[in-house]
C-alpha atoms as a PDB file:
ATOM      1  CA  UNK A   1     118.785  73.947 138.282  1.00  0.00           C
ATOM      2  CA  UNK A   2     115.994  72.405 136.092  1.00  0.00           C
ATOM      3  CA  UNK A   3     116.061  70.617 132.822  1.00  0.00           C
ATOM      4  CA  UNK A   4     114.813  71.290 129.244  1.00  0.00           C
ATOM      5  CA  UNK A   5     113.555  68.669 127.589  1.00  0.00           C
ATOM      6  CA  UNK A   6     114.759  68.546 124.137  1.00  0.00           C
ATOM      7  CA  UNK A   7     112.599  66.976 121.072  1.00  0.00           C
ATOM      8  CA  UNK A   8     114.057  66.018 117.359  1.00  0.00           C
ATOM      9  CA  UNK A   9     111.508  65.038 114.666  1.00  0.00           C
ATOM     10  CA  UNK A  10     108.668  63.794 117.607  1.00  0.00           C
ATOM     11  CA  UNK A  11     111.253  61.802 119.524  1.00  0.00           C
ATOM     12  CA  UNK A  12     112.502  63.331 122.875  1.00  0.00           C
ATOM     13  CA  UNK A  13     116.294  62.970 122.369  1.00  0.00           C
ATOM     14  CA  UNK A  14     117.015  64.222 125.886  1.00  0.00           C
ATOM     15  CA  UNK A  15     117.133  67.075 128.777  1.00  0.00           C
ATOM     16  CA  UNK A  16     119.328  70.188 128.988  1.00  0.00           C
ATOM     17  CA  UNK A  17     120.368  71.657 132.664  1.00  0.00           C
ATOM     18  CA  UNK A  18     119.325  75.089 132.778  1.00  0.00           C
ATOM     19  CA  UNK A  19     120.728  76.978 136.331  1.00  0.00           C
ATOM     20  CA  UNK A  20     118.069  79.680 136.249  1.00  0.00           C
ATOM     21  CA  UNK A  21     119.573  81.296 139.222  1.00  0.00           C
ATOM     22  CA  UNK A  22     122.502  82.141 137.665  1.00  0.00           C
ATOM     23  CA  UNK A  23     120.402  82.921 134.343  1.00  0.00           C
ATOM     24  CA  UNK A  24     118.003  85.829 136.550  1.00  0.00           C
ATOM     25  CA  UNK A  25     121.639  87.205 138.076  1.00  0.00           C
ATOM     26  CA  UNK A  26     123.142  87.935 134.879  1.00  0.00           C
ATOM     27  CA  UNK A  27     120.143  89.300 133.266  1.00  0.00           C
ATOM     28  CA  UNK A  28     119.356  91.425 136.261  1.00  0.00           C
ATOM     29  CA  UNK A  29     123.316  92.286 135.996  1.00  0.00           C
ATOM     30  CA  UNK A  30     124.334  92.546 132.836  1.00  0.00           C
ATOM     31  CA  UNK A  31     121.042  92.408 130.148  1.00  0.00           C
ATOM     32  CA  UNK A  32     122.500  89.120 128.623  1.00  0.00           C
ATOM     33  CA  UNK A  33     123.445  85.549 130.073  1.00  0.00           C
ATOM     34  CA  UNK A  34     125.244  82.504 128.329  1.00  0.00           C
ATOM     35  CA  UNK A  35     124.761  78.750 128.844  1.00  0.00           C
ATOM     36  CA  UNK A  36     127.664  77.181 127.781  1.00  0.00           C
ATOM     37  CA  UNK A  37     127.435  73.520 125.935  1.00  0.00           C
ATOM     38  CA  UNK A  38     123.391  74.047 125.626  1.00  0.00           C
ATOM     39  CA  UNK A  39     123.415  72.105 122.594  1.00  0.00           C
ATOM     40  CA  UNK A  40     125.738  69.410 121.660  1.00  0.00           C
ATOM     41  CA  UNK A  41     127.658  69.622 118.205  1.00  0.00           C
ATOM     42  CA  UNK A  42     125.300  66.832 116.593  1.00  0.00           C
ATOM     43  CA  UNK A  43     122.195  68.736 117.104  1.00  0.00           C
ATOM     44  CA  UNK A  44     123.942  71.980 116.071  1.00  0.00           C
ATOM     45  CA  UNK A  45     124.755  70.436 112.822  1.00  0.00           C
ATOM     46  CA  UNK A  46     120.991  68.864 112.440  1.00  0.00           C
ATOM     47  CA  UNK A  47     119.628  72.408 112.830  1.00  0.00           C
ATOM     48  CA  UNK A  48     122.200  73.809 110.632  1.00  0.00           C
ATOM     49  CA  UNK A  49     121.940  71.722 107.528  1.00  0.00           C
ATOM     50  CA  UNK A  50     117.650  72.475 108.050  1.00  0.00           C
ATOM     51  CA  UNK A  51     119.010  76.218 105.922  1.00  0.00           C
ATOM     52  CA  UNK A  52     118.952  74.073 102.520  1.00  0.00           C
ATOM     53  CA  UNK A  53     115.893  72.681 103.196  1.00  0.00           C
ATOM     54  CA  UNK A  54     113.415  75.287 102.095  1.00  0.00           C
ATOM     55  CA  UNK A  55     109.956  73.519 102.858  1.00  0.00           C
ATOM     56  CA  UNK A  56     110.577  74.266 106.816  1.00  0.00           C
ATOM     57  CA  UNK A  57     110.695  78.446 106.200  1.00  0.00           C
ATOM     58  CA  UNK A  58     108.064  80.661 105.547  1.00  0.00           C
ATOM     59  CA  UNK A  59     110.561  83.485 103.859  1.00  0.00           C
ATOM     60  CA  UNK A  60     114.134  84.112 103.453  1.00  0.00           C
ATOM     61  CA  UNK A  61     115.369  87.786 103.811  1.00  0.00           C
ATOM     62  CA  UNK A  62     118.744  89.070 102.352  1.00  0.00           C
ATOM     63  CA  UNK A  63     120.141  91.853 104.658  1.00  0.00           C
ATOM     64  CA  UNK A  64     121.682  94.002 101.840  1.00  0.00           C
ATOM     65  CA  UNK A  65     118.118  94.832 100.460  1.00  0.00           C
ATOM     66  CA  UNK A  66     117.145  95.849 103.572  1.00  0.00           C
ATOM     67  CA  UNK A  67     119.810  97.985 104.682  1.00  0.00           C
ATOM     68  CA  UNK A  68     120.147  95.183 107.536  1.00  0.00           C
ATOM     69  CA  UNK A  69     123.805  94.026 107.276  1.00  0.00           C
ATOM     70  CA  UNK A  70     125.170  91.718 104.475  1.00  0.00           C
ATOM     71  CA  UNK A  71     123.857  88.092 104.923  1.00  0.00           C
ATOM     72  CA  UNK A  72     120.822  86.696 104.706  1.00  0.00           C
ATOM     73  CA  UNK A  73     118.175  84.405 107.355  1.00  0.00           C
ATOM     74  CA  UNK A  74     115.349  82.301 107.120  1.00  0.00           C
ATOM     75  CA  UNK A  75     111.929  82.626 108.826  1.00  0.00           C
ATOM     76  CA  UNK A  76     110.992  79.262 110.079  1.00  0.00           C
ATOM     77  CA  UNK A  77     107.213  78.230 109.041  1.00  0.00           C
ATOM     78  CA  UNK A  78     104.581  76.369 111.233  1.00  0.00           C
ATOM     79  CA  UNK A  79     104.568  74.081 112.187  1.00  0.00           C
ATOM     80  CA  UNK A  80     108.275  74.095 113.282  1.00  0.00           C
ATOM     81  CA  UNK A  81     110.671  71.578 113.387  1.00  0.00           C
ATOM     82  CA  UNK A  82     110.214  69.578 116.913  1.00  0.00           C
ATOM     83  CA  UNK A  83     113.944  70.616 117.806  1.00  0.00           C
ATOM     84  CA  UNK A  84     113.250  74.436 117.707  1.00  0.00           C
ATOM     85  CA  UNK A  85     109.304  73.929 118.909  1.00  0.00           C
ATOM     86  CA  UNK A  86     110.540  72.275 122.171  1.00  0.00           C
ATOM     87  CA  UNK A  87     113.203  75.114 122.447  1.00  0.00           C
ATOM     88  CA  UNK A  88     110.919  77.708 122.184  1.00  0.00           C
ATOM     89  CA  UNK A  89     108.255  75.988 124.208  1.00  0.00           C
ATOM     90  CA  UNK A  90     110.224  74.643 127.210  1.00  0.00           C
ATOM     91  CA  UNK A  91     112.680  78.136 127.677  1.00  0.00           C
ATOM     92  CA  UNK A  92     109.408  80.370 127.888  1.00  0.00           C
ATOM     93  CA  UNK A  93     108.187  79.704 131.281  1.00  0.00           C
ATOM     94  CA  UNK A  94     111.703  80.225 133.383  1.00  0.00           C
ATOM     95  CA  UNK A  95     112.155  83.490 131.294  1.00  0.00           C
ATOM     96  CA  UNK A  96     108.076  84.737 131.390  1.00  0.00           C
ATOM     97  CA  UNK A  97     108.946  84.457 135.312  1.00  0.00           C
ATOM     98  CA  UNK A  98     111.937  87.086 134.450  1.00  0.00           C
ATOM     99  CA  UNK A  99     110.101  89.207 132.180  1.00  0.00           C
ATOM    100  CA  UNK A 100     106.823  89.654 134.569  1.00  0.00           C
ATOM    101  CA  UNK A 101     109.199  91.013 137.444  1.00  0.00           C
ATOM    102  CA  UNK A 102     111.265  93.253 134.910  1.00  0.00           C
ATOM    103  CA  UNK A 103     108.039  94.743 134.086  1.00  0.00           C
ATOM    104  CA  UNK A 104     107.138  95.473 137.319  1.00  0.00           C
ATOM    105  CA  UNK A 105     109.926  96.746 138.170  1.00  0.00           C
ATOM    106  CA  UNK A 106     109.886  98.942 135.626  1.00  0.00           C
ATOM    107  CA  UNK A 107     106.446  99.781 136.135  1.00  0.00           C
ATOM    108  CA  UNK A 108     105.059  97.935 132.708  1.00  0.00           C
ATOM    109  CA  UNK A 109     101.553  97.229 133.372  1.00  0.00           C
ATOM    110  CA  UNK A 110     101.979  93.996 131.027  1.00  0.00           C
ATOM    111  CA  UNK A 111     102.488  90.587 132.565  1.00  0.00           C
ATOM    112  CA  UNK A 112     102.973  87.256 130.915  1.00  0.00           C
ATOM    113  CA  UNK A 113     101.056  83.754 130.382  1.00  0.00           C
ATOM    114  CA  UNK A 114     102.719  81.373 132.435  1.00  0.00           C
ATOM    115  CA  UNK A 115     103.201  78.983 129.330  1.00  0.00           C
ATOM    116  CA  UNK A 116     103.978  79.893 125.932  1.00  0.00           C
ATOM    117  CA  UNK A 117     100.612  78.861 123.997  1.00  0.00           C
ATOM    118  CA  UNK A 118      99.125  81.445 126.394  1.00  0.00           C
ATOM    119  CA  UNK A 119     101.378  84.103 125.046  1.00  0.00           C
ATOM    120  CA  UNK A 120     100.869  82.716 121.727  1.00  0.00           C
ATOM    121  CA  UNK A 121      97.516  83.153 122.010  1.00  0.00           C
ATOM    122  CA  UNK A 122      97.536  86.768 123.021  1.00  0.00           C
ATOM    123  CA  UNK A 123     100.205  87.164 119.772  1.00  0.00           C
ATOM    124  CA  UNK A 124      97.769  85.304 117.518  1.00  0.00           C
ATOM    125  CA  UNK A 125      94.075  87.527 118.533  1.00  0.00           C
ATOM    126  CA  UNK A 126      96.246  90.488 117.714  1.00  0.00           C
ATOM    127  CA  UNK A 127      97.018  89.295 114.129  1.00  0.00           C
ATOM    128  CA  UNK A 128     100.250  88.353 114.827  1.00  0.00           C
ATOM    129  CA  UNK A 129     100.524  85.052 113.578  1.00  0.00           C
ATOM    130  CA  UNK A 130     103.655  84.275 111.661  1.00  0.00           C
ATOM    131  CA  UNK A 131     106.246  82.305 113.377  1.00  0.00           C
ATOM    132  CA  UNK A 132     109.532  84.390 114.259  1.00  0.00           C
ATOM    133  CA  UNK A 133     112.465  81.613 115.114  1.00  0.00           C
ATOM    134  CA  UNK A 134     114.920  82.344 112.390  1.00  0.00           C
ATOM    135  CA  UNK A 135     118.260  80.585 111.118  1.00  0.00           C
ATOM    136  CA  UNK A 136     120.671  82.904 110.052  1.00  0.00           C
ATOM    137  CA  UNK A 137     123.902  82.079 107.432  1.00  0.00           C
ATOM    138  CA  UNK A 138     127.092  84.703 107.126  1.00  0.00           C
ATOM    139  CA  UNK A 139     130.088  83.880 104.664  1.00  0.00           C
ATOM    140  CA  UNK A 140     133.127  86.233 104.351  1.00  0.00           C
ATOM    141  CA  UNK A 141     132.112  89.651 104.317  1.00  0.00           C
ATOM    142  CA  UNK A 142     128.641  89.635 106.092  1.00  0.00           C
ATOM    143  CA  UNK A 143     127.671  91.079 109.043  1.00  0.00           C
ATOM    144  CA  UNK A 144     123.952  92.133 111.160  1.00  0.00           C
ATOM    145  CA  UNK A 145     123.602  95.703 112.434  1.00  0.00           C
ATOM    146  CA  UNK A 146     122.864  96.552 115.670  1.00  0.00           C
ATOM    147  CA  UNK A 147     118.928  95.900 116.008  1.00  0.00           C
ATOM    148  CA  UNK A 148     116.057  94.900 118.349  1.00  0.00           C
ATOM    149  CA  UNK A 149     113.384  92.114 116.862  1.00  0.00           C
ATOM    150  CA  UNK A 150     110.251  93.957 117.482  1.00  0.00           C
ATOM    151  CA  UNK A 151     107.447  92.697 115.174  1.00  0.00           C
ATOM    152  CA  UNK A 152     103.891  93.640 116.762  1.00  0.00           C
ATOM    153  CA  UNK A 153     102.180  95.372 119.504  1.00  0.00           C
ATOM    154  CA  UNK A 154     102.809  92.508 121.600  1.00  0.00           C
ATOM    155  CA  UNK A 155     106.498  91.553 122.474  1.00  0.00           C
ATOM    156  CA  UNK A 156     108.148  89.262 124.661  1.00  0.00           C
ATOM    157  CA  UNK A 157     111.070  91.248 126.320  1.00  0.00           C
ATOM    158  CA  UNK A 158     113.913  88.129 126.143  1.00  0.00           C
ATOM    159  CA  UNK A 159     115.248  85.999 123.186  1.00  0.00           C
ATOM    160  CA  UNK A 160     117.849  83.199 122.757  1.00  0.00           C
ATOM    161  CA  UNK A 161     120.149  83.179 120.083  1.00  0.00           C
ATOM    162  CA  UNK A 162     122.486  79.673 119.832  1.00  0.00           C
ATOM    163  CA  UNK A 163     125.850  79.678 118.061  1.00  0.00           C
ATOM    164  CA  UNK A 164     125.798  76.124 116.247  1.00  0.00           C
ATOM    165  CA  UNK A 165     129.298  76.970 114.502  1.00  0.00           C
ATOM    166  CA  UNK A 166     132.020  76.534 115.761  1.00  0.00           C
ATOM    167  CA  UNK A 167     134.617  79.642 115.965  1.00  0.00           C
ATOM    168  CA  UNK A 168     138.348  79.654 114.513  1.00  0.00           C
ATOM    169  CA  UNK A 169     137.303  76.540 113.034  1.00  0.00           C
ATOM    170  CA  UNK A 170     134.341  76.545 111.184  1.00  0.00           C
ATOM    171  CA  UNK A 171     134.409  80.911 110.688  1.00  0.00           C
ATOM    172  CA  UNK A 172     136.660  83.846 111.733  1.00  0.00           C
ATOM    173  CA  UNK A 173     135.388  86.877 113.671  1.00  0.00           C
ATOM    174  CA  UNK A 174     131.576  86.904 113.401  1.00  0.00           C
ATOM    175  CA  UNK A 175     130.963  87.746 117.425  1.00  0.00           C
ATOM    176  CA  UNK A 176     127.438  88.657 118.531  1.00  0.00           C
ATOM    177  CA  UNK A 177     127.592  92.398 120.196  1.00  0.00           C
ATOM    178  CA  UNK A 178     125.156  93.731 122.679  1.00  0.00           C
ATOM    179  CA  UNK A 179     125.347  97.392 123.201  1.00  0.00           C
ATOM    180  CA  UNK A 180     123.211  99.063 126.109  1.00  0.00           C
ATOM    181  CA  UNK A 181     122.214 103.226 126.198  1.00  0.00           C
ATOM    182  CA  UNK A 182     121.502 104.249 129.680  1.00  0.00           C
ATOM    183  CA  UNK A 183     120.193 107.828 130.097  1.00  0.00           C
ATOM    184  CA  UNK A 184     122.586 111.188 129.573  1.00  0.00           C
ATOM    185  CA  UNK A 185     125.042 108.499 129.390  1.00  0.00           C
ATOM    186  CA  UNK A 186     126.797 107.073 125.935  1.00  0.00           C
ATOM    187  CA  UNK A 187     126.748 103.222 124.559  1.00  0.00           C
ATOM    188  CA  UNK A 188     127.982 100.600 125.869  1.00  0.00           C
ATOM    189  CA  UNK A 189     129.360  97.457 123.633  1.00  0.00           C
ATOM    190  CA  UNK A 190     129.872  94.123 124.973  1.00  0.00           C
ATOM    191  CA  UNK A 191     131.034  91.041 122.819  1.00  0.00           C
ATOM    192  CA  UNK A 192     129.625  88.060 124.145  1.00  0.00           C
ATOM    193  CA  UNK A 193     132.066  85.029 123.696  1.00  0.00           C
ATOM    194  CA  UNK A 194     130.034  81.553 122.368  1.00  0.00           C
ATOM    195  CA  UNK A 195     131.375  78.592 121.003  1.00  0.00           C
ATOM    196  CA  UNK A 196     129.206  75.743 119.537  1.00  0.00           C
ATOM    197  CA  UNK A 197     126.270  74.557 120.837  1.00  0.00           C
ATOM    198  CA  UNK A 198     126.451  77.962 123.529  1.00  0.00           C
ATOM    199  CA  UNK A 199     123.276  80.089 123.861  1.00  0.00           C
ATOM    200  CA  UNK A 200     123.112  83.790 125.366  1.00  0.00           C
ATOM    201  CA  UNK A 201     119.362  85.173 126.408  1.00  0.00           C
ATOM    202  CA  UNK A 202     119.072  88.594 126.249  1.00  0.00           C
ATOM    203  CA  UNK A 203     116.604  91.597 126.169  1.00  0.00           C
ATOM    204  CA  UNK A 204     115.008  92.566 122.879  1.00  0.00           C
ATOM    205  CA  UNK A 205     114.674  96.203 123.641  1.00  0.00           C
ATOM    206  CA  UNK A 206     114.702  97.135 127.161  1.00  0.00           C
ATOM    207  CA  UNK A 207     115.506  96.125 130.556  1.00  0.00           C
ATOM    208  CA  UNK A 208     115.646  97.770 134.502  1.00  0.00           C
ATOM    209  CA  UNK A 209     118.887  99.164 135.790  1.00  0.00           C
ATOM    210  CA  UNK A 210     118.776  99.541 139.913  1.00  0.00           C
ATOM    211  CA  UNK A 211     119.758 103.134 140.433  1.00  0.00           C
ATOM    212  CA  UNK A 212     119.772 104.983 143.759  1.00  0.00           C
ATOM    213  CA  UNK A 213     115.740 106.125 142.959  1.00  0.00           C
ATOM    214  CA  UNK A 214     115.003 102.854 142.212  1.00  0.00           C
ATOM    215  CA  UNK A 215     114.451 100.977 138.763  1.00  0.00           C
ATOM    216  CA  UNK A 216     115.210 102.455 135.403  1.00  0.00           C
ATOM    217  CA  UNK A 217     114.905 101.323 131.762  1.00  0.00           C
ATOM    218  CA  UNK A 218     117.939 100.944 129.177  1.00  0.00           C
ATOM    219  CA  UNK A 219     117.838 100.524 125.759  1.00  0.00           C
ATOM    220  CA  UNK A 220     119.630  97.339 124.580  1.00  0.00           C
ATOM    221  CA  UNK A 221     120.407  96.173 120.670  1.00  0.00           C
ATOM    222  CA  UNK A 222     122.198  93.153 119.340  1.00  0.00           C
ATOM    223  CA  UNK A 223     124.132  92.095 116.363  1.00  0.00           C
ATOM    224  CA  UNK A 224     126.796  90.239 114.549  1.00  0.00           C
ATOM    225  CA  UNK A 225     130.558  92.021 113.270  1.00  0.00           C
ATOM    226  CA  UNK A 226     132.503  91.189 110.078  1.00  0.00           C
ATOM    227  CA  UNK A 227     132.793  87.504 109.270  1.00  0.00           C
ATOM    228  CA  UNK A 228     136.333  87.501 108.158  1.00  0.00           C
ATOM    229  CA  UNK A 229     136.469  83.498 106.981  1.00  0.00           C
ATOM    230  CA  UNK A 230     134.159  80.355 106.486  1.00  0.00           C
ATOM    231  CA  UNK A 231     130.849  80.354 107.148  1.00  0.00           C
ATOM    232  CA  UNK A 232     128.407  80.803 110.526  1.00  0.00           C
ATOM    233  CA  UNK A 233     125.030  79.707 111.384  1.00  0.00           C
ATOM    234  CA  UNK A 234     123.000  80.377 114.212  1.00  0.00           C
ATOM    235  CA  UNK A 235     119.213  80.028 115.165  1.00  0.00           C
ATOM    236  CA  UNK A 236     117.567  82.300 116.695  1.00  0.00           C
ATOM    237  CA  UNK A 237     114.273  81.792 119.042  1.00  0.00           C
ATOM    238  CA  UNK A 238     111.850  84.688 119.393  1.00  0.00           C
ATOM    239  CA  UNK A 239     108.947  84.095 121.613  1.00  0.00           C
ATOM    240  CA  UNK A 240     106.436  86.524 120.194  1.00  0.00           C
ATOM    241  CA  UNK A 241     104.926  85.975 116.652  1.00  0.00           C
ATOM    242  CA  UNK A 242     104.829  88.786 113.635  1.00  0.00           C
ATOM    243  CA  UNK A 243     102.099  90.775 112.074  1.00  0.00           C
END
């Protein structure tokens, strides 16, 4: 168990209990893993209500146009609010330690910085430089297609995504999907149950399965179905930056 400490507009606000052990089983398990209560309602409201606010994003994308879904998100710009800076800053090392034995496992000759301006760094010499945390808004109707968030040359294998609405009160349906593709076999879907304030870490694209030859790779992709009522926000932290 080890804590996160937790910064809103330069003042440290307080510390989040992370039990990595039970993070690295899941992962290694299942490809996601949830922390339940990882943000308390209040700040899930302060990072909501940043969506009007369109000074703190570098770009807004509407799904439709894309052929995405039906909804739309917002790019966060640098520098980022201190909330979602200390997220992304203070998560990384725990999950680097993840990703560098994933890799090897899998026989990726690719390890990672042990902090996150290291990685950064790396992102930044290969011109990718724009900052990837996202908030995302659905209303009646909307939904995000199965996807992986793969900007660059240079990705970071696990992402958070925090629910900071609360469901059957604040929206109806709206539940984040994983599904997983294991060779010659077909896809599995999961639906990953959050309330507010929950988080779930899971692999962007790929992670090892133990088989009886040893490690394999599976494909993993994530999304959101039909939000049948009221209105959802999440945020979304991506450790690698875009071309």
């Amino acid at each position: 168990m080890s804590s996160v400490a937790i910064a809103n507009d330069g003042a440290r606000v307080g510390e989040i209990s992370v039990d990595w052990a039970h993070v690295g089983t899941d992962l290694d398990a299942k490809g996601f893993a949830t922390m339940t209560q990882f943000l308390t309602p209040e700040a899930c409201r302060e990072i909501a209500v940043m969506y009007d606010d369109d000074r703190r994003f570098r770009t807004r994308v509407v799904m439709a146009r894309h052929g995405f879904g039906s909804g739309e998100y917002k790019y966060f710009t640098y520098p980022l609010p201190d909330r979602i800076e200390s997220l992304r800053t203070m998560l990384y090392p725990e999950l680097a330690r993840i990703a560098n034995r994933w890799n090897m496992e899998m026989g990726i000759d690719v390890q990672y910085s042990k902090t996150h301006a290291g990685f950064l760094k790396r992102c930044h010499e290969a011109g990718q430089t724009r900052p990837t945390p996202l908030l995302l808004q659905y209303v009646p109707g909307d939904y995000n297609c199965l996807h992986q968030d793969l900007y660059g040359e240079h990705v970071f294998p696990l992402q958070v995504a925090i629910l900071l609405s609360e469901p059957d009160r604040d929206f109806e349906g709206g539940e984040f999907i994983l599904t997983e593709q294991r060779p010659r076999m077909q896809s599995r879907a999961v639906v990953v149950p959050l309330r507010q304030g929950d988080a779930v870490v899971f692999a962007v694209s790929h992670r090892p399965v133990r088989g009886t030859r040893g490690a394999y790779r599976v494909n993993l992709r994530h999304g959101v179905s039909e939000i049948r009522a009221g209105k959802r926000h999440s945020v979304g932290i991506i450790f690698h930056d875009a071309k």
